[in-house]
Protein backbone atom coordinates (compact mmCIF):
# COMPACT_ATOMS: atom_id res chain seq x y z
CA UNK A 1 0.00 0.00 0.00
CA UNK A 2 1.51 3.27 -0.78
CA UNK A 3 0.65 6.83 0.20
CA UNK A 4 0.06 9.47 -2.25
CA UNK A 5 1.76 12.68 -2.29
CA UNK A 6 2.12 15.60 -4.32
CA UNK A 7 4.64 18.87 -3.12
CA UNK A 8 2.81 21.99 -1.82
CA UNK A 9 4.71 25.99 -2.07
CA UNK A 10 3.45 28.16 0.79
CA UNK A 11 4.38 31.71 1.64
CA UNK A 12 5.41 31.95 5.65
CA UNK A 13 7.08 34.55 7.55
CA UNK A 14 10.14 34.07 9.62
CA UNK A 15 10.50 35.78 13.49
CA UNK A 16 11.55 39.01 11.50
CA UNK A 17 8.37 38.92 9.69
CA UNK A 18 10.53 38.38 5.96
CA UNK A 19 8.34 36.54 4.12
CA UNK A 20 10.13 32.94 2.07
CA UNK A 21 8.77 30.12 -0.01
CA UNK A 22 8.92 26.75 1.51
CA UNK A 23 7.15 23.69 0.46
CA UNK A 24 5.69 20.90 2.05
CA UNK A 25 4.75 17.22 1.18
CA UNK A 26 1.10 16.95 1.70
CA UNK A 27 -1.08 13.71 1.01
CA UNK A 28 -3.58 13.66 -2.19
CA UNK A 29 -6.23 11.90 -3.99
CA UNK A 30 -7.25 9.92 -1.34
CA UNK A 31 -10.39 8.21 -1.66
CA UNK A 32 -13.13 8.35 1.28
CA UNK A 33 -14.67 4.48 2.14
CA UNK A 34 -18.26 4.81 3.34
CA UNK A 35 -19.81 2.42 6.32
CA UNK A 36 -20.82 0.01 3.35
CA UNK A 37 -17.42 -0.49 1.97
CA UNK A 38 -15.94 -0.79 5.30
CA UNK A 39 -18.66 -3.32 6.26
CA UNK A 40 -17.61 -5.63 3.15
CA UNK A 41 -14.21 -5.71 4.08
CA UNK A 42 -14.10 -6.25 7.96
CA UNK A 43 -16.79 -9.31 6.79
CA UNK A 44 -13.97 -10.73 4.75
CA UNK A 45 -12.51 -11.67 7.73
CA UNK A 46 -15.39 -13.14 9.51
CA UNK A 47 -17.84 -15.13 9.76
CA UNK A 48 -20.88 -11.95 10.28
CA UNK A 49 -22.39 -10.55 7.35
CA UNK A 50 -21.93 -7.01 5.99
CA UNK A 51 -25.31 -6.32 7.29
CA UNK A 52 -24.44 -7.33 10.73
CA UNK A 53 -20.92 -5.07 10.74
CA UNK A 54 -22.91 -2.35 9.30
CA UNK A 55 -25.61 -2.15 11.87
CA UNK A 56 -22.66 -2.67 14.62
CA UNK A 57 -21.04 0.60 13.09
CA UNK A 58 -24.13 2.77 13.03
CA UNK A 59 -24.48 1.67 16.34
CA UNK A 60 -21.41 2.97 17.31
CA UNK A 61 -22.20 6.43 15.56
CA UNK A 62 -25.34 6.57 18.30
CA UNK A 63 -23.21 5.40 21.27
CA UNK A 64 -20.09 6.99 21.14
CA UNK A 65 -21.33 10.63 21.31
CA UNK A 66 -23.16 9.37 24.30
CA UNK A 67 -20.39 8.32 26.05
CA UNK A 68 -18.00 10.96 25.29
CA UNK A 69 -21.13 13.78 26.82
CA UNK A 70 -21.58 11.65 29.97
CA UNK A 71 -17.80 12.34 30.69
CA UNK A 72 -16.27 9.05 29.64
CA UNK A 73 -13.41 8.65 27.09
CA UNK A 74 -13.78 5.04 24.95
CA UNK A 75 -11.26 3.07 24.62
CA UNK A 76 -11.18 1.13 21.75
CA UNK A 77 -8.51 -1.47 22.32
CA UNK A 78 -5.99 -1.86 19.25
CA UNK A 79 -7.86 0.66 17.42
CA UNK A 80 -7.14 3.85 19.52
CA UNK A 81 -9.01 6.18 22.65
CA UNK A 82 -11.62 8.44 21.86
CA UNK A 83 -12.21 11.62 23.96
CA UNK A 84 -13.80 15.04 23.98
CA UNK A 85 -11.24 17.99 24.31
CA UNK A 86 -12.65 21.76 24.81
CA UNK A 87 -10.97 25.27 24.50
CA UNK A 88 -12.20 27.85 26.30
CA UNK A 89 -11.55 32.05 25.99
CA UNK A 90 -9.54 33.03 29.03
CA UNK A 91 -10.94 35.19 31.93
CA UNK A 92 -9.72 37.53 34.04
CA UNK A 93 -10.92 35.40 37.60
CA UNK A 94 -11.90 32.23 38.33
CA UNK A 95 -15.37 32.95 39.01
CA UNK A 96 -16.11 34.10 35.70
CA UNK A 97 -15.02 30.82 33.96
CA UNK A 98 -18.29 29.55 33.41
CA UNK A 99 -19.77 27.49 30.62
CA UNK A 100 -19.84 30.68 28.34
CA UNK A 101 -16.24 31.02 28.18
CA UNK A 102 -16.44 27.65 26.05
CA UNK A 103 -15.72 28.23 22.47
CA UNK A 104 -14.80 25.04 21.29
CA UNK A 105 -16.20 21.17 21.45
CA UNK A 106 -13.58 18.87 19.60
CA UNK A 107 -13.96 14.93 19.27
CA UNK A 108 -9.95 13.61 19.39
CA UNK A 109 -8.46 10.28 18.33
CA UNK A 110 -5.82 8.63 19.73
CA UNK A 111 -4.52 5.68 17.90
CA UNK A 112 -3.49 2.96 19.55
CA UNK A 113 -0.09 1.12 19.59
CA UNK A 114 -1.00 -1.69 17.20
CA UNK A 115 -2.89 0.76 14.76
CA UNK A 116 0.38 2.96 14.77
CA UNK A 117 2.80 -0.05 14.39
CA UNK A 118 1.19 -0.83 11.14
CA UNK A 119 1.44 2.93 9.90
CA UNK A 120 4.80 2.59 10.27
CA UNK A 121 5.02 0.17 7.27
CA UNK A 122 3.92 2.62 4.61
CA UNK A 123 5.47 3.54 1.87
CA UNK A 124 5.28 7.22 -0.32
CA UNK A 125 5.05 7.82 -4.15
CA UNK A 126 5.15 11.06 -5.78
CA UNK A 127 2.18 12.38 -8.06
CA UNK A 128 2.08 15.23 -10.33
């Protein structure tokens, strides 16, 4: 399996505020898999039907968000942890942090060991 890439120029400024070129290796025509393509493949390697792994994975889409708003991160073995991470503006005192001074709600992923161990196999081609 190899990873697409394609080289990117952007304009950034350096601590004196010069502005250079640099460029950047950024990944490209990548393909999104949808719940049904995903089902077809995880039921390649077992014995429930892509019906069954479908309906497991839309459950999961209900669940999750559950979780994550009662204050629980999931862990997902292999796979990775998923938590809820929020940003907030910053107040003068303590007793004015309330839940106004949240700006942000942000869903994050943490991959787990064996899911990063197999990233680590990947190979890159250049595309034009």
């Amino acid at each position: 399996m190899t990873i697409n890439y394609k080289k990117v120029k952007q304009i950034v400024k350096d601590k004196n505020g010069n502005e250079k070129e640099v460029y950047y290796a950024r990944s490209c025509q990548r393909r999104k898999i949808d719940l049904y393509d995903l089902a077809e493949r995880l039921a390649s390697y077992s014995i429930l039907s892509p019906v069954d792994i479908h309906s497991v994975l839309i459950g999961l889409a209900d669940v999750i968000p559950e979780y994550l708003m009662d204050n629980k991160s999931v862990d997902l073995g292999d796979l990775g942890i998923i938590s809820l991470h929020l940003s907030s503006h910053s107040e003068e005192t303590e007793e004015a942090v309330t839940w106004r001074s949240i700006k942000d709600l942000k869903v994050q992923f943490r991959a787990g060991v064996r899911f990063k161990k197999k990233l680590k196999h990947a190979s890159f081609k250049l595309v034009k």
